[in-house]
PDB file of N, CA and C in Angstrom:
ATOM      1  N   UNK A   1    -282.112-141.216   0.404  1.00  0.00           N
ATOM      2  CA  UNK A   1    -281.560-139.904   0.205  1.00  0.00           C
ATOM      3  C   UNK A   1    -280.208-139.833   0.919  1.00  0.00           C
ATOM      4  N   UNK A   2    -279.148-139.707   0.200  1.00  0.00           N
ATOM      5  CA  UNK A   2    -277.734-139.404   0.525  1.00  0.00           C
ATOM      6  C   UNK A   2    -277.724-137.904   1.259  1.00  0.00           C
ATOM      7  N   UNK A   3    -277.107-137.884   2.495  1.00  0.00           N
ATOM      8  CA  UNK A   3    -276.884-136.702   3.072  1.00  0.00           C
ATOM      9  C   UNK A   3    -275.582-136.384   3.614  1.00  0.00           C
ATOM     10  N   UNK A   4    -274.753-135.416   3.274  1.00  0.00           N
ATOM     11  CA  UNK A   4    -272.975-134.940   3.777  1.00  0.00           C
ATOM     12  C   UNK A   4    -273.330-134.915   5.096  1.00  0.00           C
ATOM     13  N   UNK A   5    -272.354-135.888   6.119  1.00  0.00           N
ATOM     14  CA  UNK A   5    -272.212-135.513   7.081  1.00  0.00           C
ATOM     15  C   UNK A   5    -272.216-134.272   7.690  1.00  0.00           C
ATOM     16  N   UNK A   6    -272.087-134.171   8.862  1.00  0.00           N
ATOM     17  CA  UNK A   6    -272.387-132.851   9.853  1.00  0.00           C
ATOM     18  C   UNK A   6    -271.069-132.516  10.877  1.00  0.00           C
ATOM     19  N   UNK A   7    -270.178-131.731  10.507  1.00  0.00           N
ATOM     20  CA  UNK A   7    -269.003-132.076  11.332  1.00  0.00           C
ATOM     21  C   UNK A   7    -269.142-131.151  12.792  1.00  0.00           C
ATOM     22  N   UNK A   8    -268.634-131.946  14.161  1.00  0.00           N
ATOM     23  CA  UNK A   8    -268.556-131.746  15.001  1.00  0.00           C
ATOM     24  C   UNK A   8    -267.846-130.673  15.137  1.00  0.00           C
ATOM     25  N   UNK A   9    -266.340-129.989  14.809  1.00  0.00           N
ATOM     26  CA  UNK A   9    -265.296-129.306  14.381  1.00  0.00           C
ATOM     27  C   UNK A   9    -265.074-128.911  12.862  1.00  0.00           C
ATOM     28  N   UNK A  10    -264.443-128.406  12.743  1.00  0.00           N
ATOM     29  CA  UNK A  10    -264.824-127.680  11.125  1.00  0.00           C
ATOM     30  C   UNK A  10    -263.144-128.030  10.786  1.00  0.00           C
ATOM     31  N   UNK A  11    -263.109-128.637   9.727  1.00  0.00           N
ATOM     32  CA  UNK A  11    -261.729-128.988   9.001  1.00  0.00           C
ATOM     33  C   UNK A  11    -260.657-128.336   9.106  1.00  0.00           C
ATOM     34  N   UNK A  12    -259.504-129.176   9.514  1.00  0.00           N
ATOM     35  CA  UNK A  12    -258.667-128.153   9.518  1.00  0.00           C
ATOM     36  C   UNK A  12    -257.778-127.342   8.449  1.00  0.00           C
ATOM     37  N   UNK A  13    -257.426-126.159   8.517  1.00  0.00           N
ATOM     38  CA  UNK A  13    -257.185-125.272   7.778  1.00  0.00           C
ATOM     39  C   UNK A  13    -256.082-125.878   6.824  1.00  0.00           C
ATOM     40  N   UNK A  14    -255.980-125.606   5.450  1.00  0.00           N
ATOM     41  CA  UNK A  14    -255.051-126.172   4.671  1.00  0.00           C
ATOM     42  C   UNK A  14    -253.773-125.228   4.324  1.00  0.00           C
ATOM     43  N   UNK A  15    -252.721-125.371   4.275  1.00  0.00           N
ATOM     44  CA  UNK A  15    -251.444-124.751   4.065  1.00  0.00           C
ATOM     45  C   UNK A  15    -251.470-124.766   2.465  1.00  0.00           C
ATOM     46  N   UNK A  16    -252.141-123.721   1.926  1.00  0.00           N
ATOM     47  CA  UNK A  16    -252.042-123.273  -0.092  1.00  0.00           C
ATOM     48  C   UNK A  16    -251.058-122.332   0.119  1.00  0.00           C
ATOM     49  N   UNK A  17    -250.471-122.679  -1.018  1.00  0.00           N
ATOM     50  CA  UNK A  17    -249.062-121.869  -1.441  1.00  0.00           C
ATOM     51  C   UNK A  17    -249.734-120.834  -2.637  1.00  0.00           C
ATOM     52  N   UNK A  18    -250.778-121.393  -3.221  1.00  0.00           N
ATOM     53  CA  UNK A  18    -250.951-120.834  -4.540  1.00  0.00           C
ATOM     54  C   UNK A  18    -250.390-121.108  -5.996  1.00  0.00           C
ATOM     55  N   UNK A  19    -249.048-122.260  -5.616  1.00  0.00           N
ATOM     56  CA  UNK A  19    -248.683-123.353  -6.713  1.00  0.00           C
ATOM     57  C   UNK A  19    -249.179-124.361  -6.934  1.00  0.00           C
ATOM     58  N   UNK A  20    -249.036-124.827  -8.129  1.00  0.00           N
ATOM     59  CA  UNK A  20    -249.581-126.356  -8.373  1.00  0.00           C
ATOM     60  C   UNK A  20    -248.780-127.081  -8.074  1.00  0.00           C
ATOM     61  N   UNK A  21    -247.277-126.961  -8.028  1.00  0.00           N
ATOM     62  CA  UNK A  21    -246.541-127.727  -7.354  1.00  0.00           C
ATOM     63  C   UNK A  21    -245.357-127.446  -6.449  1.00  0.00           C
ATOM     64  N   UNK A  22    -245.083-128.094  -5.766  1.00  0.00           N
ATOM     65  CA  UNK A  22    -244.302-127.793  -4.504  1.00  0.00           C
ATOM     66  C   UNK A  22    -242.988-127.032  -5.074  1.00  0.00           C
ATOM     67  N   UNK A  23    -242.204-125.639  -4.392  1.00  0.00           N
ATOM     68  CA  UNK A  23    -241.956-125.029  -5.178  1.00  0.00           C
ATOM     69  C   UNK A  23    -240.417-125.895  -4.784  1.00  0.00           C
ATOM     70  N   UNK A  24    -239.594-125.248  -5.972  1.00  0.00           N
ATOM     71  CA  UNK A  24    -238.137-126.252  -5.930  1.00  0.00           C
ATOM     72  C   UNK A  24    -237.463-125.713  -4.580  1.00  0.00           C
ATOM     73  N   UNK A  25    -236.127-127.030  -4.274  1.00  0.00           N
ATOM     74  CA  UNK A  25    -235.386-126.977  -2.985  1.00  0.00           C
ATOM     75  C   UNK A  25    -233.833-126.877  -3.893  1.00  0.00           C
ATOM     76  N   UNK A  26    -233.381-126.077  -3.407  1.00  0.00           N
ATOM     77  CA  UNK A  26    -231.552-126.622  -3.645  1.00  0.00           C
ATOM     78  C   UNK A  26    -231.283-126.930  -3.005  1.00  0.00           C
ATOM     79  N   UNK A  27    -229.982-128.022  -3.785  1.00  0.00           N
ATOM     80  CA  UNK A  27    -229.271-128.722  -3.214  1.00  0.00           C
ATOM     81  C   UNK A  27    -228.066-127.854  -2.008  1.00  0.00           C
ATOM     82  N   UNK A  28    -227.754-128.451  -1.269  1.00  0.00           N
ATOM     83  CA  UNK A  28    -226.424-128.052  -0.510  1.00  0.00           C
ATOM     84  C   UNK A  28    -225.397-128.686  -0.578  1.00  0.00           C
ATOM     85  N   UNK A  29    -224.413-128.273  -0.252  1.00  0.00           N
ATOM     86  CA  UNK A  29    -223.446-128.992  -0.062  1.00  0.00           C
ATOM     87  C   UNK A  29    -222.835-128.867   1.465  1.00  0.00           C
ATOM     88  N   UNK A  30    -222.458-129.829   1.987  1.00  0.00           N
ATOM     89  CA  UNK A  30    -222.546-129.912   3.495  1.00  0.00           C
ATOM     90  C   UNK A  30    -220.721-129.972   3.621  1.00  0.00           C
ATOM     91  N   UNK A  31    -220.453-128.666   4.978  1.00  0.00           N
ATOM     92  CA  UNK A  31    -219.461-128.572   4.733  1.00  0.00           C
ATOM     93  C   UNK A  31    -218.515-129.873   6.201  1.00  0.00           C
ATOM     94  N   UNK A  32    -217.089-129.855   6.001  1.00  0.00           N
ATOM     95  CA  UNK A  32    -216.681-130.576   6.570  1.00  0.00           C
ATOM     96  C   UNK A  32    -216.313-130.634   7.950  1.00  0.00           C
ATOM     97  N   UNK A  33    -217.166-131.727   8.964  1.00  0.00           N
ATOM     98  CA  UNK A  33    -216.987-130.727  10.277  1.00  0.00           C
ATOM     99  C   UNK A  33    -215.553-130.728  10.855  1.00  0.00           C
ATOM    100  N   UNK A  34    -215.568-130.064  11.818  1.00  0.00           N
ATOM    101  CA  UNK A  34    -214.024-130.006  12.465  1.00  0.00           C
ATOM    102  C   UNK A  34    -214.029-131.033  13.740  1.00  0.00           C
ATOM    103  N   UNK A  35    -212.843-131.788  13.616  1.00  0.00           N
ATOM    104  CA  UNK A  35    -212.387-133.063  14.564  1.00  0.00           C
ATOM    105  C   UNK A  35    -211.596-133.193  15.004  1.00  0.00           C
ATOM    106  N   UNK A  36    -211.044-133.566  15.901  1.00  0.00           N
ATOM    107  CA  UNK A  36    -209.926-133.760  16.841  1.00  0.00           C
ATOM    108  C   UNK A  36    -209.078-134.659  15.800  1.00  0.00           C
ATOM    109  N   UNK A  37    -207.621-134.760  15.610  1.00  0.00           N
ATOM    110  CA  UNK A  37    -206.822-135.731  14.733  1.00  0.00           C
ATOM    111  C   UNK A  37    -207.431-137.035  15.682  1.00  0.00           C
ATOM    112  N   UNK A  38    -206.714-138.036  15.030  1.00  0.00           N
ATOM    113  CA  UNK A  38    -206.729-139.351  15.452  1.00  0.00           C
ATOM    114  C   UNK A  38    -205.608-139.290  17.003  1.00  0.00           C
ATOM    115  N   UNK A  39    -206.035-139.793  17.877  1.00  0.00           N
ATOM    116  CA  UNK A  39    -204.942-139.777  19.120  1.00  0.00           C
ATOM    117  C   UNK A  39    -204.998-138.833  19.546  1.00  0.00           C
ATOM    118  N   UNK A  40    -205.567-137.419  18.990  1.00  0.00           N
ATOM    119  CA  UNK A  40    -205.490-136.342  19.736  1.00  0.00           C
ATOM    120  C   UNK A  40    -206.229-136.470  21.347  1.00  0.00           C
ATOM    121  N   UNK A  41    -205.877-136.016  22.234  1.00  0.00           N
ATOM    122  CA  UNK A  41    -206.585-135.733  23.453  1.00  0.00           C
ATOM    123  C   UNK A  41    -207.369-134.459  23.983  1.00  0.00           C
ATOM    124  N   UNK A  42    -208.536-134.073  24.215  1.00  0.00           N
ATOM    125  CA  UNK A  42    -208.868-132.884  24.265  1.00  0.00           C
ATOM    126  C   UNK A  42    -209.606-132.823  25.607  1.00  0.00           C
ATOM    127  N   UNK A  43    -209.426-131.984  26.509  1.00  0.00           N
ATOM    128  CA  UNK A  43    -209.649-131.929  28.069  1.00  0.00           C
ATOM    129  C   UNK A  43    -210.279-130.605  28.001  1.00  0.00           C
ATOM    130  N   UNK A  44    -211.577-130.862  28.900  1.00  0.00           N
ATOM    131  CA  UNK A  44    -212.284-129.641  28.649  1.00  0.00           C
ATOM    132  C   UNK A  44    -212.547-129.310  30.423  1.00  0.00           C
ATOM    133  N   UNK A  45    -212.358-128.230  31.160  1.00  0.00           N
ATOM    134  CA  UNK A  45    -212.101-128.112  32.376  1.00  0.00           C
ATOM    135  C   UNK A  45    -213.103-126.853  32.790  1.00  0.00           C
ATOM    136  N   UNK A  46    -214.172-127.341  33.598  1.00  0.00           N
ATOM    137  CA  UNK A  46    -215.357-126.188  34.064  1.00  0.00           C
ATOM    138  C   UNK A  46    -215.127-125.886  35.154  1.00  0.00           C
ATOM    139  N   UNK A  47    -214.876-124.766  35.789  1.00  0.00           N
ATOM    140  CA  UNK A  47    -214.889-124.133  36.603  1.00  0.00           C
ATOM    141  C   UNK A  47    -215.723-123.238  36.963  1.00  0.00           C
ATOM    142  N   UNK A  48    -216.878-123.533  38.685  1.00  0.00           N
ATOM    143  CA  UNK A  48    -217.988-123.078  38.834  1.00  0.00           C
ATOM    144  C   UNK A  48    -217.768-122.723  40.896  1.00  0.00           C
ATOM    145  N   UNK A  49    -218.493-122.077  40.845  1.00  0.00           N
ATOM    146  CA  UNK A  49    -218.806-121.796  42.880  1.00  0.00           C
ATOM    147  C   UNK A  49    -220.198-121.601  42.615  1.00  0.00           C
ATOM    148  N   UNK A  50    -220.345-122.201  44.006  1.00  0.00           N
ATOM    149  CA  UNK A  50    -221.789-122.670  44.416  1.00  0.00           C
ATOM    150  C   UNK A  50    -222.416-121.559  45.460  1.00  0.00           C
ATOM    151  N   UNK A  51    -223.503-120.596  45.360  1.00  0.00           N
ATOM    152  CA  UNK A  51    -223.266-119.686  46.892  1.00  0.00           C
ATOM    153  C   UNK A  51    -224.220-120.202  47.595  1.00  0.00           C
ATOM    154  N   UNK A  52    -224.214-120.169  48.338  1.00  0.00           N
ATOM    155  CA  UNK A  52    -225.754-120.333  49.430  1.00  0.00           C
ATOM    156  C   UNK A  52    -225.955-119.220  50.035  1.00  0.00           C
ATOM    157  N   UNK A  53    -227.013-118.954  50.519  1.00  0.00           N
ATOM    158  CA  UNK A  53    -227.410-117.904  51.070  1.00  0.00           C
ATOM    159  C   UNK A  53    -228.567-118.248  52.291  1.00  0.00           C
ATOM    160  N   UNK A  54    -228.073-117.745  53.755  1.00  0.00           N
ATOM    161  CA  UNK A  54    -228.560-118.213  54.921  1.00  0.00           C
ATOM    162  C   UNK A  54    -229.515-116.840  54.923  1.00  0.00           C
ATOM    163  N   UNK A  55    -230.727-117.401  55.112  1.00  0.00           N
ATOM    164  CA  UNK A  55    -231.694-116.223  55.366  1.00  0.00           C
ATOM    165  C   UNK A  55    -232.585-116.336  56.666  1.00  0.00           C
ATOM    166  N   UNK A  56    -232.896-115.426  57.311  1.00  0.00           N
ATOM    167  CA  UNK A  56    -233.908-115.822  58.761  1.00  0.00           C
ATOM    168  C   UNK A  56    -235.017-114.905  58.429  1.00  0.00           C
ATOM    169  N   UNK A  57    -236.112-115.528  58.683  1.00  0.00           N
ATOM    170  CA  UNK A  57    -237.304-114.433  58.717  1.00  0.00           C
ATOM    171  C   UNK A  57    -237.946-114.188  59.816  1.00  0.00           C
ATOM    172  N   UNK A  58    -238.125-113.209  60.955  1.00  0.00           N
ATOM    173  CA  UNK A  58    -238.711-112.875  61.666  1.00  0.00           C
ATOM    174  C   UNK A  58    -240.126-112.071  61.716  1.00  0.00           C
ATOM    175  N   UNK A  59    -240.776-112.645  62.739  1.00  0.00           N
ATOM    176  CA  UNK A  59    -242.008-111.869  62.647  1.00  0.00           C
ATOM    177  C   UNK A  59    -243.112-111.566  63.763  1.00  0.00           C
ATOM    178  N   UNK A  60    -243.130-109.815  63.531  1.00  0.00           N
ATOM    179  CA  UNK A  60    -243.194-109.629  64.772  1.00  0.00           C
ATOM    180  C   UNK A  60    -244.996-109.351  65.325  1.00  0.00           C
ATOM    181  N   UNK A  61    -245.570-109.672  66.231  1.00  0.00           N
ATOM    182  CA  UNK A  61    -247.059-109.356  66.460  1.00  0.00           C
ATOM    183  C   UNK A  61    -247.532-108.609  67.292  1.00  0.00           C
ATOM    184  N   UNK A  62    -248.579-107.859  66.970  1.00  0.00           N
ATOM    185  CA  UNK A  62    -248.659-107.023  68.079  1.00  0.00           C
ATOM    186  C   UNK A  62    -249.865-108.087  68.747  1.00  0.00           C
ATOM    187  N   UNK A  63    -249.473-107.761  70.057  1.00  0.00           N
ATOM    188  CA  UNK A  63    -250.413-108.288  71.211  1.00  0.00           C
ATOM    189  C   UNK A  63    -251.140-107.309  71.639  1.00  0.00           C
ATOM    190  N   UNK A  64    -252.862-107.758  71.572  1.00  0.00           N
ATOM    191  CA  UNK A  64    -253.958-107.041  71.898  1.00  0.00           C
ATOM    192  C   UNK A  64    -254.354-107.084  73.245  1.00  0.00           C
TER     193      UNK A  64
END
């Protein structure tokens, strides 16, 4: 006697569109990126400050 397995976890859920076939993609056309000319030089300059911050914690007890 043939018997369907018994699943540990239950299948995972399927992604239906409700088409029979995958629905169409258009095409693009990919536009042209922007580049430095040939020889060009391009210098890119970050300017940042760093703060620190000195903190003290005191703490005070009362004596019984």
């Amino acid at each position: 006697m043939n018997v369907a397995p018994e699943f540990e976890q239950p299948p995972p859920l399927e992604n239906v569109t409700g088409l029979l076939e995958p629905p169409p993609v258009a095409a693009t056309v990919n536009c042209v990126l922007k580049t430095a000319l040939a020889g060009a030089c391009v210098v890119t300059v970050i300017a940042w400050a760093a703060f620190v911050a000195v903190t003290d914690s005191v703490t005070w007890v009362a004596a019984l």
